[in-house]
PDB file of N, CA and C in Angstrom:
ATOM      1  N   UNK A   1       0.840  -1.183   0.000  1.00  0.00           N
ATOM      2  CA  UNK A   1       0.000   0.000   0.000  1.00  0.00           C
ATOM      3  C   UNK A   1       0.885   1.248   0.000  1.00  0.00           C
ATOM      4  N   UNK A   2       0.628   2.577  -0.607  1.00  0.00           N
ATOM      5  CA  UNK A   2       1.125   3.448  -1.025  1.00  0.00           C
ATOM      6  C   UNK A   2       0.886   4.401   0.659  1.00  0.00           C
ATOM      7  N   UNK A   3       2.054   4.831   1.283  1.00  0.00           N
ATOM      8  CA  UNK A   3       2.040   5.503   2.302  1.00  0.00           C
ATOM      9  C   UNK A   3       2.966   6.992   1.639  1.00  0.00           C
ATOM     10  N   UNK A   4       2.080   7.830   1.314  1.00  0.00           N
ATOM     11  CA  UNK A   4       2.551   9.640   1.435  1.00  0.00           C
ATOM     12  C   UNK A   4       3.500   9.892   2.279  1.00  0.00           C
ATOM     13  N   UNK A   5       4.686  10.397   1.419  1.00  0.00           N
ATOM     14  CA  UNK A   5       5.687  11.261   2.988  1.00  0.00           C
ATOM     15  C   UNK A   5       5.021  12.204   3.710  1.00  0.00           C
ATOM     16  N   UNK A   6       5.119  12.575   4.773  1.00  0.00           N
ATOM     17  CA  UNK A   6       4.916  13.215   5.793  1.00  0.00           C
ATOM     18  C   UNK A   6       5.017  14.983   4.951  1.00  0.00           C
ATOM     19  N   UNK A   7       3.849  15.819   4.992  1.00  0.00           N
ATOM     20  CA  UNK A   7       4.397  17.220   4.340  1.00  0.00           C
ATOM     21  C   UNK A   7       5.089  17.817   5.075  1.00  0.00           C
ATOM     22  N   UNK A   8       5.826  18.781   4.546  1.00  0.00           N
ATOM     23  CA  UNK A   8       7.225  19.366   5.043  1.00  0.00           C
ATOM     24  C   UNK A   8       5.919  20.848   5.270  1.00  0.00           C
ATOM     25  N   UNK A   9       6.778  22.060   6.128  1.00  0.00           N
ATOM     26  CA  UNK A   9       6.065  22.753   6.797  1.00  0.00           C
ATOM     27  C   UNK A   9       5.724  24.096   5.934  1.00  0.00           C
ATOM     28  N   UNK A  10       6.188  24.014   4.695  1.00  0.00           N
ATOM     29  CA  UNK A  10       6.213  24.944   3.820  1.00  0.00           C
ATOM     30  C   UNK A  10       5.450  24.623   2.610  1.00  0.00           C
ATOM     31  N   UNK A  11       5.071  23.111   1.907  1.00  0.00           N
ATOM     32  CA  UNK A  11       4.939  22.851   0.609  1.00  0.00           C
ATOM     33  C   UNK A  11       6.526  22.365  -0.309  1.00  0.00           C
ATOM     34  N   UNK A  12       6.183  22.121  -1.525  1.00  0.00           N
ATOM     35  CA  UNK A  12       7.700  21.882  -1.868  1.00  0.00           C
ATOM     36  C   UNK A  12       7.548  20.278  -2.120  1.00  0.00           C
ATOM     37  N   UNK A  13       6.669  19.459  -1.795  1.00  0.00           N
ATOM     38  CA  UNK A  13       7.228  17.843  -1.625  1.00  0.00           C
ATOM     39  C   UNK A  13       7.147  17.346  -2.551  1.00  0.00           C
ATOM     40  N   UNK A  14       7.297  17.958  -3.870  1.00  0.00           N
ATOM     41  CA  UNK A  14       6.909  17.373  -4.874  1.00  0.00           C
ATOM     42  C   UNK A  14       8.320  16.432  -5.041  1.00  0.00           C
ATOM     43  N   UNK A  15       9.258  16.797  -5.008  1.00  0.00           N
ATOM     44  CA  UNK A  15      10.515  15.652  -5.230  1.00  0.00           C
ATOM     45  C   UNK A  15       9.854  14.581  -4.123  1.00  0.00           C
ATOM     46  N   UNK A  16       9.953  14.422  -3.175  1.00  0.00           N
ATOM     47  CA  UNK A  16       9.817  13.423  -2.067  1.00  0.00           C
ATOM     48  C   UNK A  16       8.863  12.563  -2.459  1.00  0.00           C
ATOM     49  N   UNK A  17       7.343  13.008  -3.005  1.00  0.00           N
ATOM     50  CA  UNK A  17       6.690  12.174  -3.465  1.00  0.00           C
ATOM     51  C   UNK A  17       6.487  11.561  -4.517  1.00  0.00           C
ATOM     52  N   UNK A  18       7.686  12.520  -5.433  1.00  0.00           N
ATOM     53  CA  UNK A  18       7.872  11.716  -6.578  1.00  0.00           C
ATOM     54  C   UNK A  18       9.034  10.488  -6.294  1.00  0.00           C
ATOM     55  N   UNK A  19       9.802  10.450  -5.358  1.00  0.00           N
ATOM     56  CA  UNK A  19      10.122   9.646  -5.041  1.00  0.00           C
ATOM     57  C   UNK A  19       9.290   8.088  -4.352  1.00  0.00           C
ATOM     58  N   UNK A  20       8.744   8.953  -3.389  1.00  0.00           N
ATOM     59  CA  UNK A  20       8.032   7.940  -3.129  1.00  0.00           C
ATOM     60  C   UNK A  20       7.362   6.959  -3.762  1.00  0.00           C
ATOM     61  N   UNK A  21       6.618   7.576  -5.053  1.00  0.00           N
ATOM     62  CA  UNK A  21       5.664   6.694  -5.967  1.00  0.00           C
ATOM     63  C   UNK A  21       6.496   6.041  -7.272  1.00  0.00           C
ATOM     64  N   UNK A  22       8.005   6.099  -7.210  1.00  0.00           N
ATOM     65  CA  UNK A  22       8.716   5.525  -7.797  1.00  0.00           C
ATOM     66  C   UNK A  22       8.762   6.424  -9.811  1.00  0.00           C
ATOM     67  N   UNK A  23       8.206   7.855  -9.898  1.00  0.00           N
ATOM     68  CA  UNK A  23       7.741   8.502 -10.713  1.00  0.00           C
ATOM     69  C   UNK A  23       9.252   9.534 -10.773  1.00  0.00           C
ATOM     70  N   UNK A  24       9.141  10.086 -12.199  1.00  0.00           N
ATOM     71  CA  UNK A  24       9.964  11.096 -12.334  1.00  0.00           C
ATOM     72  C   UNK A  24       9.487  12.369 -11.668  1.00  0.00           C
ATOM     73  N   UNK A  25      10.246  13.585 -10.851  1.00  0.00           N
ATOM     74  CA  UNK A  25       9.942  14.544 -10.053  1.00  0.00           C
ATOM     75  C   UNK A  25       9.311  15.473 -11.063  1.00  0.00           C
ATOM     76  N   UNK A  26       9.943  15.348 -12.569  1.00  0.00           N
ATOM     77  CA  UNK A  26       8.796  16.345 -13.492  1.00  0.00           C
ATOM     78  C   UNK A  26       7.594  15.840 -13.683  1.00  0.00           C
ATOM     79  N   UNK A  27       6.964  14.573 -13.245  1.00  0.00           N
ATOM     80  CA  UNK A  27       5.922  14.352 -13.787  1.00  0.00           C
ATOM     81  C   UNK A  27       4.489  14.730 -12.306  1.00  0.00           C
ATOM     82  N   UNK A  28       4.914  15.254 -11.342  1.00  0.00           N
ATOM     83  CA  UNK A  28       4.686  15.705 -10.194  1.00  0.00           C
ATOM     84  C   UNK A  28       4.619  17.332 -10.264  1.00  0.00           C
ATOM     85  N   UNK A  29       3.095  17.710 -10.664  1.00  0.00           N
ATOM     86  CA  UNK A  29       2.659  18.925 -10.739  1.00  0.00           C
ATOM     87  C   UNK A  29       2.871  20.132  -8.802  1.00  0.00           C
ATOM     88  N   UNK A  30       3.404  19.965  -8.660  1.00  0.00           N
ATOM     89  CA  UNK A  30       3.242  20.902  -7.624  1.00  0.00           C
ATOM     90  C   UNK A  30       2.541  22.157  -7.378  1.00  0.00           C
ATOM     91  N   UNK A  31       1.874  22.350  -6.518  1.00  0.00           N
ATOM     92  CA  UNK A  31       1.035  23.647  -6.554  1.00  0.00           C
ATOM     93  C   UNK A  31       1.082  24.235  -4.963  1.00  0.00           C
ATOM     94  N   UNK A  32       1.632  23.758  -4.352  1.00  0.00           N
ATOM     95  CA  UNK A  32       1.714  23.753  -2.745  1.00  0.00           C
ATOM     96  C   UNK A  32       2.478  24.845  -2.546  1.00  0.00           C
ATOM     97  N   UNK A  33       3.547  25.271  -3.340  1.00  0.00           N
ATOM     98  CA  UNK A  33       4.611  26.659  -3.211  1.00  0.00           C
ATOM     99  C   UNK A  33       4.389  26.978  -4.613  1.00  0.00           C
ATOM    100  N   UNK A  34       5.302  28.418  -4.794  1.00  0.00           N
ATOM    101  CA  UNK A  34       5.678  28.770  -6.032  1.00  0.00           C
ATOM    102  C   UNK A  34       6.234  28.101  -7.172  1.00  0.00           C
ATOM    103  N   UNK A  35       5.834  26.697  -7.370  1.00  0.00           N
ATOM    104  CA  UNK A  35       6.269  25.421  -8.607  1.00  0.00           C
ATOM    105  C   UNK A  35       5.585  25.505 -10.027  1.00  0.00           C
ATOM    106  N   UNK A  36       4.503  26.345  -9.856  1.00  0.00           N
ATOM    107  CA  UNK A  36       3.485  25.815 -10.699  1.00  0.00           C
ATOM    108  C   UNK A  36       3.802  26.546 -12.363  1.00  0.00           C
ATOM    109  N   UNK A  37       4.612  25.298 -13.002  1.00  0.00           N
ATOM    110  CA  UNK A  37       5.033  25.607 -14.415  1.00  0.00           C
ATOM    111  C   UNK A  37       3.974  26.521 -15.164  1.00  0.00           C
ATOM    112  N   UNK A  38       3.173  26.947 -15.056  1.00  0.00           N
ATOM    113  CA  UNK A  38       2.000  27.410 -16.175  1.00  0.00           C
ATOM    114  C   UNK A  38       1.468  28.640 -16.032  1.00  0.00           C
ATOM    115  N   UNK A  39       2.236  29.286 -14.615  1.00  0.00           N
ATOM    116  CA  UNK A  39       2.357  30.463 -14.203  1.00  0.00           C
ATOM    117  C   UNK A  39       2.815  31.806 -15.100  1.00  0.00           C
ATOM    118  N   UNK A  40       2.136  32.861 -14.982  1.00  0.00           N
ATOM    119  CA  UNK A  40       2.695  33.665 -15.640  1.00  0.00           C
ATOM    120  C   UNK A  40       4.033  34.088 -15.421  1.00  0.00           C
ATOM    121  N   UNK A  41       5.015  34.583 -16.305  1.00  0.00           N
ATOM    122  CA  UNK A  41       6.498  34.712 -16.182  1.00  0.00           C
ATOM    123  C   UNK A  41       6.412  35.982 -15.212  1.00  0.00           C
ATOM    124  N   UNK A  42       6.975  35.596 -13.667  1.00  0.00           N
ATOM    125  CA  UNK A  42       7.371  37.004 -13.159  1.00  0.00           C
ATOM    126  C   UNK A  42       7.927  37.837 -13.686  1.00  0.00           C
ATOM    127  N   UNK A  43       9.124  37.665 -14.272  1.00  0.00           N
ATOM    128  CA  UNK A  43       9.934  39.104 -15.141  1.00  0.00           C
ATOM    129  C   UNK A  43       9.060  40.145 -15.643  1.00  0.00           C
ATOM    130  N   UNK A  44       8.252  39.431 -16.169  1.00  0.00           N
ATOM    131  CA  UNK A  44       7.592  40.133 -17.595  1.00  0.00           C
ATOM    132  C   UNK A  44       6.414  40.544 -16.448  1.00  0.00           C
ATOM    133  N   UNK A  45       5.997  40.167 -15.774  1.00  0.00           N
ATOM    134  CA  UNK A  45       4.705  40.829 -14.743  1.00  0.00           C
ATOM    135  C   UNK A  45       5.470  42.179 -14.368  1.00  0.00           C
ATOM    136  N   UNK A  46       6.705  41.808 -13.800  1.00  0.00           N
ATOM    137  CA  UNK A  46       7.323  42.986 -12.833  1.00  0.00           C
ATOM    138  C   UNK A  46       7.646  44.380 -13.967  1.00  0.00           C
ATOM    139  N   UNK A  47       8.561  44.212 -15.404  1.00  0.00           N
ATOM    140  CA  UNK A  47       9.184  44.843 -15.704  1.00  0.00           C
ATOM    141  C   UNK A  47       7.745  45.678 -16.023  1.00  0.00           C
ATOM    142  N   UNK A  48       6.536  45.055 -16.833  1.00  0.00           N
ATOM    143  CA  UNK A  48       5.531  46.053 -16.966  1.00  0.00           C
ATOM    144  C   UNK A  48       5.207  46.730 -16.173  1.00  0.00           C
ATOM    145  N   UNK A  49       5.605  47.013 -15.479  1.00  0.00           N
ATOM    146  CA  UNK A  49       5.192  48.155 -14.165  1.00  0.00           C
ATOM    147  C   UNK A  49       6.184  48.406 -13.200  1.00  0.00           C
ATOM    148  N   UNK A  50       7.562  48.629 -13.758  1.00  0.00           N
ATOM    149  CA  UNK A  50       8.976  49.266 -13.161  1.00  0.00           C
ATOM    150  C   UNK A  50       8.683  50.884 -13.177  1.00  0.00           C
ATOM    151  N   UNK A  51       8.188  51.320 -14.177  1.00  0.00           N
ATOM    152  CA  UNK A  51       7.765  53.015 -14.126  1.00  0.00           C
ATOM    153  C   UNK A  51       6.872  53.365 -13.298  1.00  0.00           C
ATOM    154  N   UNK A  52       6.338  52.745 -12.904  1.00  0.00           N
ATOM    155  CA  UNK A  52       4.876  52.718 -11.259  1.00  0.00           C
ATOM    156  C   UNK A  52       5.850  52.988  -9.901  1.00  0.00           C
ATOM    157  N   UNK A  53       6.577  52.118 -10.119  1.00  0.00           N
ATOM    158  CA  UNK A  53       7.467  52.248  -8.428  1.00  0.00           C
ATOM    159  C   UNK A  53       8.476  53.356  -8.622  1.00  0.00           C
ATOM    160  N   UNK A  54       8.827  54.295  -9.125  1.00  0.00           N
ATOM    161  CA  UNK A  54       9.415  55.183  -8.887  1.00  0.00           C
ATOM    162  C   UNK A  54       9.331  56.013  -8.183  1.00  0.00           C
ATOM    163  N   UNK A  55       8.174  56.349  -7.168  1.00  0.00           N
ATOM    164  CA  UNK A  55       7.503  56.891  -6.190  1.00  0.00           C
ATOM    165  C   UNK A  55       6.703  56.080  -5.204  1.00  0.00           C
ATOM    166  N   UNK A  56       6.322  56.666  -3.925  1.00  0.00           N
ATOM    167  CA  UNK A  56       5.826  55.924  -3.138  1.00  0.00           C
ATOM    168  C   UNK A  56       4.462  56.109  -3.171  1.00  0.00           C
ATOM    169  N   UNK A  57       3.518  55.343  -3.366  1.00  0.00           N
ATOM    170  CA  UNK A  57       1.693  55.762  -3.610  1.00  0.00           C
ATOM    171  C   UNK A  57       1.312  56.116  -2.129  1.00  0.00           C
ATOM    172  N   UNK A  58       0.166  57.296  -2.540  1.00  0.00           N
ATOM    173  CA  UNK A  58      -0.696  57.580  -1.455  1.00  0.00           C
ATOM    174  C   UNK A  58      -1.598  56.828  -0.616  1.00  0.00           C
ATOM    175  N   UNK A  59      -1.290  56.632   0.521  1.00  0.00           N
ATOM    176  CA  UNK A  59      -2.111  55.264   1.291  1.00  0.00           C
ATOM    177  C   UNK A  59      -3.415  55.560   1.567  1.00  0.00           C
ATOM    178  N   UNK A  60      -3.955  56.834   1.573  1.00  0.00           N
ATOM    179  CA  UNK A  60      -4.773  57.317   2.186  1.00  0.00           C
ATOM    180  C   UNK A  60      -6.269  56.334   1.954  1.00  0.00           C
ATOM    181  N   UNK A  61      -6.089  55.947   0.149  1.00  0.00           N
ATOM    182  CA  UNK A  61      -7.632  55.573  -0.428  1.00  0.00           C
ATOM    183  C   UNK A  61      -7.484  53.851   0.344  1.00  0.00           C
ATOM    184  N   UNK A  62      -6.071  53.471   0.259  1.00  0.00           N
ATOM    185  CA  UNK A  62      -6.222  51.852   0.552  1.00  0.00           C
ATOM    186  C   UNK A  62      -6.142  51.796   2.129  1.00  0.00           C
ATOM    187  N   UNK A  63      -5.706  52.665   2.793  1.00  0.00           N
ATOM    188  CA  UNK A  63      -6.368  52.802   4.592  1.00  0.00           C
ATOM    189  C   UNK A  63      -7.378  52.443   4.609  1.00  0.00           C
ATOM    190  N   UNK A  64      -8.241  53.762   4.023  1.00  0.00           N
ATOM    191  CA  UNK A  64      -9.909  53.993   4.320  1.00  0.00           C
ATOM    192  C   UNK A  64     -10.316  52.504   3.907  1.00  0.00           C
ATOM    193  N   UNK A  65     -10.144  52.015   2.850  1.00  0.00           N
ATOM    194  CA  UNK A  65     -10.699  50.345   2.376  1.00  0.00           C
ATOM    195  C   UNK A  65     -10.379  49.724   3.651  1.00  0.00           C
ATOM    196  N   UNK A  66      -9.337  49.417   4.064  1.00  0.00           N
ATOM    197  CA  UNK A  66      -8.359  48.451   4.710  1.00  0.00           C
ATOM    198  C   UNK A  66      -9.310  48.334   6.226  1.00  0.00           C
ATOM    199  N   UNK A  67      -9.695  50.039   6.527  1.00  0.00           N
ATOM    200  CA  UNK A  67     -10.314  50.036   8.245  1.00  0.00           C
ATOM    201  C   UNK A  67     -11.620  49.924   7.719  1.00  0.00           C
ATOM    202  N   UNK A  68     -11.402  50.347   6.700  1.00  0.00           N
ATOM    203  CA  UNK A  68     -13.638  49.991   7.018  1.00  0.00           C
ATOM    204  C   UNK A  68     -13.946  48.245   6.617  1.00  0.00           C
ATOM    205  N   UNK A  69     -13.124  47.858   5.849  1.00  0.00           N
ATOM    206  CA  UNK A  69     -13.175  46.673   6.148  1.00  0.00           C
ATOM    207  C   UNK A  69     -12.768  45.068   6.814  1.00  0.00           C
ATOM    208  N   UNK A  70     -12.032  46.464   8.508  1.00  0.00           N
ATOM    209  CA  UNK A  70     -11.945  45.033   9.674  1.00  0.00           C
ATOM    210  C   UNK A  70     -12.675  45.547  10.471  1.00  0.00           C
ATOM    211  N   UNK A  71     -13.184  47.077  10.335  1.00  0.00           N
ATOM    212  CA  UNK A  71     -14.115  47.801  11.324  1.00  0.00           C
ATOM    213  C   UNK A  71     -13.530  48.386  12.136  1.00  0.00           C
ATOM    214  N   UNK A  72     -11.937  49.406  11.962  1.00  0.00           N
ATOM    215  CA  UNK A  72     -11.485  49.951  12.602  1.00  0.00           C
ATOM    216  C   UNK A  72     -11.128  51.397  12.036  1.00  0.00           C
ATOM    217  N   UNK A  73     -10.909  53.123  12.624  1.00  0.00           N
ATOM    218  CA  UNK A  73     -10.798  53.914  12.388  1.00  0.00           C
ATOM    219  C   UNK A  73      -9.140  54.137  11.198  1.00  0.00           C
ATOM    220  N   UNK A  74      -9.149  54.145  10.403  1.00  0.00           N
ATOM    221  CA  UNK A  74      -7.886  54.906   9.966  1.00  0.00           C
ATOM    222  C   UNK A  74      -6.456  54.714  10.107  1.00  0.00           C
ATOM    223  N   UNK A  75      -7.191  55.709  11.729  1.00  0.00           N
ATOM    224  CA  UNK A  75      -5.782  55.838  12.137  1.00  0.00           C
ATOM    225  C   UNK A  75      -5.038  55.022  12.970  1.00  0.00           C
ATOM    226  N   UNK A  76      -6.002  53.911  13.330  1.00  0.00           N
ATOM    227  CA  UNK A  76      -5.430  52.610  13.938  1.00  0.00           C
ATOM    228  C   UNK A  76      -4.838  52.066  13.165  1.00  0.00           C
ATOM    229  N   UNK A  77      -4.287  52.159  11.622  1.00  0.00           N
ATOM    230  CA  UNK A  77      -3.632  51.089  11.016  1.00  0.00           C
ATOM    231  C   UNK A  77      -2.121  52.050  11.357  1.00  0.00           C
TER     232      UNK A  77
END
């Protein structure tokens, strides 16, 4: 009978259980951490919007969201 390794405390087990089931570790989709081949390419997420961070944004509009929706004033964050 097929006994699962034990998960590790982060995600990641995709080698271990591809071990386990006697399978190649590429044929072991991982989705538990940042593995997941089919993901959009970070680079290309980040570089489109390198001209955005050149300044620091005004917090004011994402406060007001942020307290009215745990039910606290503002200026408690």
């Amino acid at each position: 009978m097929f006994k699962a390794p034990e998960p590790g405390s982060h995600g990641g087990d995709g080698y271990k259980l591809a071990l386990s089931l006697g399978i190649p570790v590429d044929a072991v989709l991982d989705l538990s951490a940042s593995f997941n081949p089919v993901a959009p390419d970070v680079l290309k997420l980040v570089e489109a919007h390198c001209g955005s961070i050149s300044r620091y944004p005004d917090p004011t509009e994402a406060e007001a969201m942020l307290a009215g929706a745990i039910g606290v004033p503002s200026e408690n964050l």
